[in-house]
Each structure stands twice: as structure tokens, then as C-alpha cells.
Protein backbone atom coordinates (compact mmCIF):
# COMPACT_ATOMS: atom_id res chain seq x y z
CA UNK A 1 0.00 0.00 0.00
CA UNK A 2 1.41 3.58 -1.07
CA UNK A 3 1.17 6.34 1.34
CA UNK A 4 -1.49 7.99 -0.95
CA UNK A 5 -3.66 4.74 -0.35
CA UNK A 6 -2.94 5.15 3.31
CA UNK A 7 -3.82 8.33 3.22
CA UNK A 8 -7.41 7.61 1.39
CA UNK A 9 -8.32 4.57 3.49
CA UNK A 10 -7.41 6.78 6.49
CA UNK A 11 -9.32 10.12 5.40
CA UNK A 12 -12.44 7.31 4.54
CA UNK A 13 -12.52 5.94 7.87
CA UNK A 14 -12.92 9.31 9.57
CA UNK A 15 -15.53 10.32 6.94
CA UNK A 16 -13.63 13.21 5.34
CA UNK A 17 -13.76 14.46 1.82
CA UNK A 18 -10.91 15.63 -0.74
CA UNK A 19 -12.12 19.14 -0.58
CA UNK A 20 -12.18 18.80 3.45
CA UNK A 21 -8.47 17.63 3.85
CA UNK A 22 -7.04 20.09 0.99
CA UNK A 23 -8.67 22.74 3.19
CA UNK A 24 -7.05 21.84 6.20
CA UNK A 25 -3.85 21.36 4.40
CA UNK A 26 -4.69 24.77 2.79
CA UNK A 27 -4.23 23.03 -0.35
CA UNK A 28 -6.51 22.29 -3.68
CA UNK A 29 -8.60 19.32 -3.96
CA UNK A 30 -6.74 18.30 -6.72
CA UNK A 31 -3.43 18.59 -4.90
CA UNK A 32 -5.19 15.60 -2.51
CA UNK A 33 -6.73 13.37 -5.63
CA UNK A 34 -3.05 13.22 -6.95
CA UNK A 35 -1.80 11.86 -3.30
CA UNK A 36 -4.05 8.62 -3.59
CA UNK A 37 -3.89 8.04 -7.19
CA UNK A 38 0.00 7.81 -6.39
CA UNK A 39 1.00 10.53 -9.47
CA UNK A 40 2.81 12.56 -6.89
CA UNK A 41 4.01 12.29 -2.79
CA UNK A 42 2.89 14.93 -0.11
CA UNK A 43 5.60 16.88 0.89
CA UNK A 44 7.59 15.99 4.47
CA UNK A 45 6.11 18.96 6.14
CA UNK A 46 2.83 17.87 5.29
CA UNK A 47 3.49 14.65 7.70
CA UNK A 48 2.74 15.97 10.73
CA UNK A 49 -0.25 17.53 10.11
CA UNK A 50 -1.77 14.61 8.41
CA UNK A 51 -0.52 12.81 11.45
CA UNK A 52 -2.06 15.15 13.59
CA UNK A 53 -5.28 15.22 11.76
CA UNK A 54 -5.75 11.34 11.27
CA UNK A 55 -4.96 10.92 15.07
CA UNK A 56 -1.64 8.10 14.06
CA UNK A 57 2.03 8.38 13.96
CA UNK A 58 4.24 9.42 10.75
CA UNK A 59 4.85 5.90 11.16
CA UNK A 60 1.68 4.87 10.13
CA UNK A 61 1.47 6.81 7.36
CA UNK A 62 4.84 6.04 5.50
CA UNK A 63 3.88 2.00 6.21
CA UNK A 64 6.38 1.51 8.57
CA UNK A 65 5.45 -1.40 11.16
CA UNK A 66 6.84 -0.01 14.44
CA UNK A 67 6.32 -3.41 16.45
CA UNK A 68 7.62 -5.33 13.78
CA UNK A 69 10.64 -3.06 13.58
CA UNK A 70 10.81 -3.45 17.33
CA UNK A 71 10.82 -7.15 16.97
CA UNK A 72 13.33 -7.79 14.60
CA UNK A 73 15.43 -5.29 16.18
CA UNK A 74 15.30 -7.10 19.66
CA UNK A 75 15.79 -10.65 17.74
CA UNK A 76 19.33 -9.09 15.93
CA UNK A 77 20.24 -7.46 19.67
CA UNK A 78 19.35 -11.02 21.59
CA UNK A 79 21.23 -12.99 18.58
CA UNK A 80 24.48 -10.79 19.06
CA UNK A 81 24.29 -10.83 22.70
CA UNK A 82 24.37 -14.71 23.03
CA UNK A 83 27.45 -14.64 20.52
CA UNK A 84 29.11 -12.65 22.52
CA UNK A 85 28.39 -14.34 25.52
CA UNK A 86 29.85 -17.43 23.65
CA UNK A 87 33.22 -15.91 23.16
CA UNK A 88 32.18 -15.28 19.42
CA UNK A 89 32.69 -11.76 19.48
CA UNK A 90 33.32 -11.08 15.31
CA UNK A 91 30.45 -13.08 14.62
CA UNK A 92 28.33 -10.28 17.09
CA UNK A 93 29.59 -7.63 15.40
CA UNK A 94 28.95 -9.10 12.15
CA UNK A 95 25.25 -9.86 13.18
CA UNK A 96 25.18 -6.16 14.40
CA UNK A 97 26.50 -4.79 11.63
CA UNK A 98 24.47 -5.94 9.08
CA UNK A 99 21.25 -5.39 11.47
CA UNK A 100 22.38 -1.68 11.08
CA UNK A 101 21.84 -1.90 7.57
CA UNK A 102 18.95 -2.92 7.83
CA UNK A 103 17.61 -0.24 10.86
CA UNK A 104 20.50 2.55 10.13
CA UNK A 105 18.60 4.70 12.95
CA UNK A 106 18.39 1.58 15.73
CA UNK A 107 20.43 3.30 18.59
CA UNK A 108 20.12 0.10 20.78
CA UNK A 109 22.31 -1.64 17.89
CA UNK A 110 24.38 1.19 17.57
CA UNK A 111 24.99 1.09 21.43
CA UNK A 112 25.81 -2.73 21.25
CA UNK A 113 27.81 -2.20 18.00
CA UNK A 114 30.41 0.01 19.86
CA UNK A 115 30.40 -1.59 23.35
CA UNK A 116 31.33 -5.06 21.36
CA UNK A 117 34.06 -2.74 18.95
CA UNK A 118 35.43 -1.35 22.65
CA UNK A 119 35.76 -4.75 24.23
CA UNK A 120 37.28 -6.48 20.59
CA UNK A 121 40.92 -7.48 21.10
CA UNK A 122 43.17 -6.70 18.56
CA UNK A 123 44.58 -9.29 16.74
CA UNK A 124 47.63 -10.43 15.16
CA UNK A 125 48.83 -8.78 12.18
CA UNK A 126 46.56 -5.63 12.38
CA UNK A 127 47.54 -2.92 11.12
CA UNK A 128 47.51 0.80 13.05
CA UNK A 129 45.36 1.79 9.85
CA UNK A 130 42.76 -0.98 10.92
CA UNK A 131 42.63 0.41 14.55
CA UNK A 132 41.59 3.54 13.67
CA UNK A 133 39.10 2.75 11.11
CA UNK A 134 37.67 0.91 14.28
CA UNK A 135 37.64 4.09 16.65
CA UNK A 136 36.27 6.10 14.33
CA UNK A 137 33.43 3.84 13.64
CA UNK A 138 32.76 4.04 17.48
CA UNK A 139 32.75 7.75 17.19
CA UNK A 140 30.45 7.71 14.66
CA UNK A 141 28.44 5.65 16.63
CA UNK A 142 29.08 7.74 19.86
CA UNK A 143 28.03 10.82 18.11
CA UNK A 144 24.78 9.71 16.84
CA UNK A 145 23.65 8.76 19.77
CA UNK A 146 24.33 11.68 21.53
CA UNK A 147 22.86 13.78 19.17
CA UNK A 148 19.61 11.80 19.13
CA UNK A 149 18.70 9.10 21.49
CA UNK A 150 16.06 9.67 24.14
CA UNK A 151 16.57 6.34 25.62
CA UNK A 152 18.46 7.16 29.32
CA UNK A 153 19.60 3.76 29.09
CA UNK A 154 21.44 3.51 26.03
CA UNK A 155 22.62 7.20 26.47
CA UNK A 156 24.17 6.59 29.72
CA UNK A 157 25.92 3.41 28.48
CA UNK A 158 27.24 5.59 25.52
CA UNK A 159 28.11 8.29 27.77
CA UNK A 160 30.32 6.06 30.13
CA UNK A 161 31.89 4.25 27.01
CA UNK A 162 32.28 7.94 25.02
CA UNK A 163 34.34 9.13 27.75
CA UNK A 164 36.81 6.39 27.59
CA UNK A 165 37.54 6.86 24.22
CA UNK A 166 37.23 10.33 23.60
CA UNK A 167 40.42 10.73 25.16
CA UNK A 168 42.19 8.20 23.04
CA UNK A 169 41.28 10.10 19.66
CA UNK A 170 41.48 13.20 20.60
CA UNK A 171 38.44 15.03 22.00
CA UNK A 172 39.39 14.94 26.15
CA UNK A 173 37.50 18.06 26.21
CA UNK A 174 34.48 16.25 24.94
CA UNK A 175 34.69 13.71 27.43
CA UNK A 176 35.53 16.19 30.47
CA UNK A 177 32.01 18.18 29.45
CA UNK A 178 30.08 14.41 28.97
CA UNK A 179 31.47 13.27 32.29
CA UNK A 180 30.39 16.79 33.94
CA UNK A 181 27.18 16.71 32.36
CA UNK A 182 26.48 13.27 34.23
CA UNK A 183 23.28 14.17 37.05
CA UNK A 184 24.59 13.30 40.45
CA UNK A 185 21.83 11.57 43.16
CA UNK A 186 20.43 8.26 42.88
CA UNK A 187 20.73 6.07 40.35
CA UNK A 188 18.57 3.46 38.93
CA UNK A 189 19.60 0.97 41.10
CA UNK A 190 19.99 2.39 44.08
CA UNK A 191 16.45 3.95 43.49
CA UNK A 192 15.10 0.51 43.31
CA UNK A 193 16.58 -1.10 46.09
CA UNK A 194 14.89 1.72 48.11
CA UNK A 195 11.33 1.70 46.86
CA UNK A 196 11.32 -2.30 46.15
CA UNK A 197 10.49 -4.75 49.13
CA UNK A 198 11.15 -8.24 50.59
CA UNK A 199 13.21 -10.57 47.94
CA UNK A 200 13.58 -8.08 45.69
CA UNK A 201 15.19 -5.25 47.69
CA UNK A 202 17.68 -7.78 49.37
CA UNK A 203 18.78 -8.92 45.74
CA UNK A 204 19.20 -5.22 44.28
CA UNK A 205 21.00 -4.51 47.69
CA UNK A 206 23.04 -6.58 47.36
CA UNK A 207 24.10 -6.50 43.85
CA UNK A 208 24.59 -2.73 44.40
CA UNK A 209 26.88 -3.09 47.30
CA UNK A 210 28.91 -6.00 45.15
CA UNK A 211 29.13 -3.47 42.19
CA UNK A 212 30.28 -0.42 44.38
CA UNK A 213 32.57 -2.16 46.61
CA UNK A 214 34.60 -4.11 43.57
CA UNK A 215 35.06 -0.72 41.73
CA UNK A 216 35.93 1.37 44.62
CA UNK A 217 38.73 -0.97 45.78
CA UNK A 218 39.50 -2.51 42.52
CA UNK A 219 40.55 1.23 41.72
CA UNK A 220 43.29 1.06 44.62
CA UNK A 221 45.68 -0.09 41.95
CA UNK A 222 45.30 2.67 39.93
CA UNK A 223 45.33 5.26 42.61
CA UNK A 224 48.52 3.85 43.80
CA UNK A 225 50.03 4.43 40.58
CA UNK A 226 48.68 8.13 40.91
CA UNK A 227 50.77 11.07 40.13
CA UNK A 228 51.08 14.98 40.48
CA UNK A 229 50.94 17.59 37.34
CA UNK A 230 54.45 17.57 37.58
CA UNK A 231 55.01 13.83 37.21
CA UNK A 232 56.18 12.85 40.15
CA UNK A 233 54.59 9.86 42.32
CA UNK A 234 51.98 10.39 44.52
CA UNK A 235 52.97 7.52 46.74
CA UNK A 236 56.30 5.84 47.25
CA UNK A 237 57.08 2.44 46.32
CA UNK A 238 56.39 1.24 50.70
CA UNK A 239 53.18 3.08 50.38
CA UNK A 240 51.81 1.82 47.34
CA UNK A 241 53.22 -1.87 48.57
CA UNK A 242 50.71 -0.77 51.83
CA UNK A 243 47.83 0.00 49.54
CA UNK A 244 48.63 -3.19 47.54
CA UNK A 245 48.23 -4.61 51.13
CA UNK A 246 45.10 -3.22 52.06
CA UNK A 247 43.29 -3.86 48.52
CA UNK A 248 44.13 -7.52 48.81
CA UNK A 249 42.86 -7.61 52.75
CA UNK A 250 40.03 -5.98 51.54
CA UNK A 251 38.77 -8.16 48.91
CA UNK A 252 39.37 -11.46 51.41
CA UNK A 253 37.44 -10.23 53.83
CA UNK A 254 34.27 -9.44 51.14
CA UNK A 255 35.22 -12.75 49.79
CA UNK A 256 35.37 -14.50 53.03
CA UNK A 257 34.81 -18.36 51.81
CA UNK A 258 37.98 -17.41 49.39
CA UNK A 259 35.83 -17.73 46.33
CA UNK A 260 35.78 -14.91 43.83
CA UNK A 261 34.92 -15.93 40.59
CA UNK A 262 35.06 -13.20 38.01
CA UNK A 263 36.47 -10.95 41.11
CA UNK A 264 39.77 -12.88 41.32
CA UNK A 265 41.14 -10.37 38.73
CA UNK A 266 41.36 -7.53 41.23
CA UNK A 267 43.60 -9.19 43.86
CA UNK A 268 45.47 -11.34 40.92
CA UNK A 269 46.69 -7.37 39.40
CA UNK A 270 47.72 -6.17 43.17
CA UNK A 271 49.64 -9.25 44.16
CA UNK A 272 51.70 -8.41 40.30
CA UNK A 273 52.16 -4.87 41.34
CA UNK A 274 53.62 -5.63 44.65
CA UNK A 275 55.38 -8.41 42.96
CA UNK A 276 56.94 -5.61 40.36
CA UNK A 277 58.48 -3.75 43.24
CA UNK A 278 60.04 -6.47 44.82
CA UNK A 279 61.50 -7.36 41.82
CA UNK A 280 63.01 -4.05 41.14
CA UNK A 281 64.56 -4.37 44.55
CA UNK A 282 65.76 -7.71 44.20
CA UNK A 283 63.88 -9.49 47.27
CA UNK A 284 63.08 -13.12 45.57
CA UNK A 285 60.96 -14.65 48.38
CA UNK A 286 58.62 -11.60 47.95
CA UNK A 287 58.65 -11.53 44.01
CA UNK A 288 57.78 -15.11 43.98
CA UNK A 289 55.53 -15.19 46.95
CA UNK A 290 53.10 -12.71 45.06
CA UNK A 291 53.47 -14.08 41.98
CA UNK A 292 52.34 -17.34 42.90
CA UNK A 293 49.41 -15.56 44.75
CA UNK A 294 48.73 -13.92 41.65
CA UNK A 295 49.09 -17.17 39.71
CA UNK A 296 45.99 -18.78 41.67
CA UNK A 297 43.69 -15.94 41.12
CA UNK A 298 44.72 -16.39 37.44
CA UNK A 299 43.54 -20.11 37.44
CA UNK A 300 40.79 -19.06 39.19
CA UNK A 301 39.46 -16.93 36.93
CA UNK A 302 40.29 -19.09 33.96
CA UNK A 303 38.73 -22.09 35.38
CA UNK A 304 35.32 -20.89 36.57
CA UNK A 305 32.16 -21.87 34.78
CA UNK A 306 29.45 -19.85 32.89
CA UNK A 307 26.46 -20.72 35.78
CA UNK A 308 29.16 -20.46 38.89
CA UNK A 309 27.60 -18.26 41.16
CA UNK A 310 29.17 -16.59 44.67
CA UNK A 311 29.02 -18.10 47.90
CA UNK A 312 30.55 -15.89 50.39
CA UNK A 313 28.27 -13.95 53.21
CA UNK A 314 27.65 -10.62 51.42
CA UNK A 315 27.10 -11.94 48.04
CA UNK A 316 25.58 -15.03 48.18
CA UNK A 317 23.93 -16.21 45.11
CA UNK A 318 25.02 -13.50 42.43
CA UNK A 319 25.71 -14.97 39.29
CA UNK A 320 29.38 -14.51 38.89
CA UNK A 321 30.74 -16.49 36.17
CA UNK A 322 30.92 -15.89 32.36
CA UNK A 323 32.34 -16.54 28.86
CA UNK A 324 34.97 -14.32 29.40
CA UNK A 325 38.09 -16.48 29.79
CA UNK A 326 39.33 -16.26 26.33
CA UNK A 327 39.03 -13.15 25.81
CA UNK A 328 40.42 -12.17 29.23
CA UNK A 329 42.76 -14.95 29.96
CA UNK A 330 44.63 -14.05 33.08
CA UNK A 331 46.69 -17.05 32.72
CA UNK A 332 47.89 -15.91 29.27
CA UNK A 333 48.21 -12.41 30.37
CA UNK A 334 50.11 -13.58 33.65
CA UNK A 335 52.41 -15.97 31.25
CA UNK A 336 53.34 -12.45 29.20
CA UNK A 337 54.04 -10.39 32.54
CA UNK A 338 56.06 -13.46 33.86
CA UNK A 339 58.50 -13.00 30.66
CA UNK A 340 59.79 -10.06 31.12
CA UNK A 341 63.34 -9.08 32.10
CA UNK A 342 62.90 -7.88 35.77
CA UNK A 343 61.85 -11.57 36.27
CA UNK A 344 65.24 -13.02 35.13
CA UNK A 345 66.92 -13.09 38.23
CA UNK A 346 64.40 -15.77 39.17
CA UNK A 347 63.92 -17.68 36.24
CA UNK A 348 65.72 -20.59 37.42
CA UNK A 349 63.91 -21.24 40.39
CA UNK A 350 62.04 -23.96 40.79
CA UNK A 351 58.57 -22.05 42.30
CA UNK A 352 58.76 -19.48 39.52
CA UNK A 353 59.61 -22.56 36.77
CA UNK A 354 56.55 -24.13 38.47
CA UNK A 355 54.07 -21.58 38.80
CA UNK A 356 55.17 -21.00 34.81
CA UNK A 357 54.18 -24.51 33.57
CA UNK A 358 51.34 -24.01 35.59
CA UNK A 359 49.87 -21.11 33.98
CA UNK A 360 50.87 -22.93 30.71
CA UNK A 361 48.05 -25.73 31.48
CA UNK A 362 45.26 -22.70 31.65
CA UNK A 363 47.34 -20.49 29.08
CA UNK A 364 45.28 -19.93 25.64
């Protein structure tokens, strides 16, 4: 059906004549008769007031099915998601890719399009050329959405991810003004867990406090590594080794059954930044005794399982585990750390030859 037949059947249902629509349009009758024989199209600023008068959406008149839009949409998103969760991640942006093709204006694929080009490792053999045809598709992406979406969802997912990479191409400014622009007071969850009840409040408690507490302390790495204008450290080497410390006393006492799942990341980088020091001063048994800490929470993160949930007191029964492990092998990653120079003054010992072949087993 052309949008002049659309715009007879609809002008017929509400009992209106030619001459009656041409005058609201201010238009001739004739003008109208050409619409619904199909000889010519109304004119894009006519839209809205047909819209307005027929009581639908431009939608509606221009034959687009908004719920089966919506639909296919949510079937490309859910498609690409489980890739992704699958470790699949080209074959996600593939699926997204060409689902923007087909809905060029779908933010919600756009969103997903750039989180999943943000998260991509590179590989092998790509060029710089490559890797910047990538950011600037993201930016693209980025843009768009800020320029159009009215879904606070998506926006503040693009927001958060826009002011990561602003920075690397260019536009810190950009990000500094996105970041500022950010409303403080409660967010989403947090509003939730107050007005929800019972079952419901415990779980989005609980989450919350899980989410907060493993980004505020998982950040003690990088604040240790802080440094004035001038570029100078902000800590010495015995305070950030204290820090260190702390973030690792910290996380075993949240984690009190020693289980972390997905979390064993956070310790596993602070036992390899203490371990750095050491190194750099020459003390073996404390280079080796945190890298073989760090080695564990490797493994464990490498060897949980996509339905593992925690266990310990304050997070009992969050679903903790994930696809992740090949695209964030810590036992790979550790295995790369573990060859560098600083290490070769305990190469040949037998814990750090150990702890190596190891990491090799869960290596990918």
C-alpha cells in the first residue's frame, strides 16, 4: 500500500472528503486526488499535520510497522548478545553490523555495535590503519547517539563508554564536558533497592553493594600508581606496597569463603604490582611469593564456569561467572608479565619454573 492509499483509506474511515483535507492542508482538492492516485508524494512537512489530523504516527502513514521493527530489532540485539556471551565476538559484530543496515537509525544496535568494537581485542597482524578505522566507527556511533537518542539507558551506556575513548582520539575536552554533564543523586539501582520490598530489595542490595565495593577498591591499583601535574609519584614504592596490602585484605574479607569468581582479577593485578616492586629491589621470596598468589587468582578466573555463582556472606547467590576467559585470559596475560626481564633473576627457580608450567596448562 502507497502512502497515498494510506492516506485515502485513512481520510475514509474518519468520513472526510478531498475538498475537506485540501482545506485543512490549505491546499486544492486536486493537490489531494493526486496523493491517492499515487501521481505525486505529499511533501515531508505535510506529515505531521496529516498525522495530527488522522490521530496516528508518521509511522503509520509512511507504512512503517513499528512493532515489527521493534521485533526484529530485539531478535538481531538477543542474537548478538548470546554470541558474545559465547566468546564469538566477530560473529556479534557481524550480526550487528548488518542489522544496522537494515535499521541505520536503531540506537540500541548502535549502542551494542560500539560496546562489542570497545571490548574487541586486537589481533595479530593488524595494522595501526585498521585500529583507527575501528575508533572512528565508534565515534560515529558515539556521536549519533548523543545527538539523538532519548533512551536514558542507552545514552548513559554511551556516555560512560564515550568518555573512555574520547580521550584516546582526541576530544578529552568532549569527554571532560560528557562526564560533567552526568546528574549526580540516585541512580537506577539504588532507586530501586529503596522503593522495592522483601526478595527483591535484598537482591538489588546486594548486587549494588557488590558493584560499588569491587570498583571502589579494585581502583586502589590505579590510585597507587597516581601522580602529580608535575610527574612525580603520589605515593612511594612502601606506600603503594601498603595499599597493595590493604586492597588484597580488603577483597578477602568481602570474599570470606575465598571464592571470587570473576572478582579474582582484582587481587590477581595487586599481588603483580607488589610483585613488580620487589622485583626491582631484588627481594626473591617476595617476588615469587606474590606471583604465585597472583598465579591462583589467574587459574581461578580461567577455570570458573558460565552458571558459577558466589558463595561468600555478602554476596551469596550473584551470578558470577561468564564466557569471558578467552578473551580475558589471566593465565595468558600472567604468562606475558612473567617473561619479562625484571623476572630473570628468578627464572631458574624452581617455584617461579613451576608456577610458569602451571599457567601454561590454563594459558590460551
Amino acid at each position: 500500500m502507497t502512502i497515498g492509499q494510506r492516506i485515502k483509506k485513512l481520510r475514509r474511515e474518519r468520513d472526510i472528503t478531498q475538498e475537506q483535507l485540501a482545506e485543512y492542508l490549505n491546499l486544492s482538492a486536486s493537490a489531494v486526488s493526486q496523493w491517492e492516485c499515487g501521481r505525486v508524494m505529499p511533501d515531508i512537512s505535510q506529515l505531521p499535520l496529516l498525522a495530527n489530523l488522522f490521530e496516528v504516527s508518521a509511522d503509520v502513514l509512511l507504512g512503517i510497522d513499528v512493532d515489527s521493527k521493534t521485533k526484529n530489532i530485539d531478535e538481531i540485539h538477543r542474537t548478538a548478545l548470546q554470541a558474545s556471551q559465547e566468546g564469538r565476538r566477530d560473529e556479534a559484530i557481524g550480526i550487528l553490523r548488518e542489522g544496522l543496515r537494515q535499521y541505520p537509525d536503531s540506537f540500541k544496535l548502535m549502542e551494542f555495535l560500539v560496546s562489542e568494537l570497545r571490548c574487541r581485542p586486537p589481533k595479530d597482524g593488524e595494522t595501526a590503519e585498521e585500529l583507527a578505522a575501528y575508533r572512528r566507527q565508534m565515534e560515529m556511533y558515539l556521536d549519533r547517539i548523543l545527538a539523538g537518542c532519548t533512551d536514558d539507558t542507552i545514552r548513559s551506556r554511551a556516555v560512560e563508554t564515550a568518555c573512555f575513548l574520547y580521550p584516546e582520539i582526541g576530544r578529552y575536552d568532549d569527554a571532560v564536558r560528557l562526564a560533567e554533564s552526568i546528574p549526580e543523586g540516585f541512580t537506577r539501582r539504588e532507586m530501586l533497592s529503596f522503593l522495592y520490598t522483601g526478595t527483591k530489595q535484598y537482591e538489588t542490595k546486594r548486587d549494588d553493594i557488590l558493584g560499588k565495593f569491587s570498583n571502589s577498591i579494585g581502583d586502589l591499583t590505579d590510585l597507587a600508581e597516581s601522580k602529580y601535574d608535575n610527574g612525580t609519584d603520589v605515593f612511594t614504592d612502601d606506600e603503594k606496597l601498603r595499599l597493595y596490602e590493604k586492597q588484597i585484605a580488603m577483597f578477602a574479607m568481602y570474599f570470606d569463603d575465598g571464592r571470587y569468581l570473576y572478582h579474582a582479577q582484582y587481587p590477581k593485578i595487586a599481588h603483580l604490582a607488589s610483585a613488580k616492586i620487589h622485583a626491582e629491589r631484588g627481594d626473591r621470596e617476595r617476588t615469587l611469593y606474590h606471583l604465585e598468589q597472583a598465579a591462583e587468582f589467574a587459574v581461578e578466573f580461567v577455570t570458573m564456569k558460565e552458571d558459577d555463582v558466589l558463595t561468600s556472606l555478602l554476596s551469596r547467590g550473584i551470578p558470577d561467572g561468564g564466557a569471558w576467559q578467552e578473551e580475558h585470559n589471566q593465565a595468558q596475560w600472567m604468562l606475558e608479565t612473567c617473561a619479562h626481564p625484571r623476572y630473570d633473576f628468578i627464572r631458574g627457580d624452581e617455584r617461579f619454573r613451576h608456577l610458569v608450567e602451571n599457567l601454561k596448562l590454563y594459558a590460551k
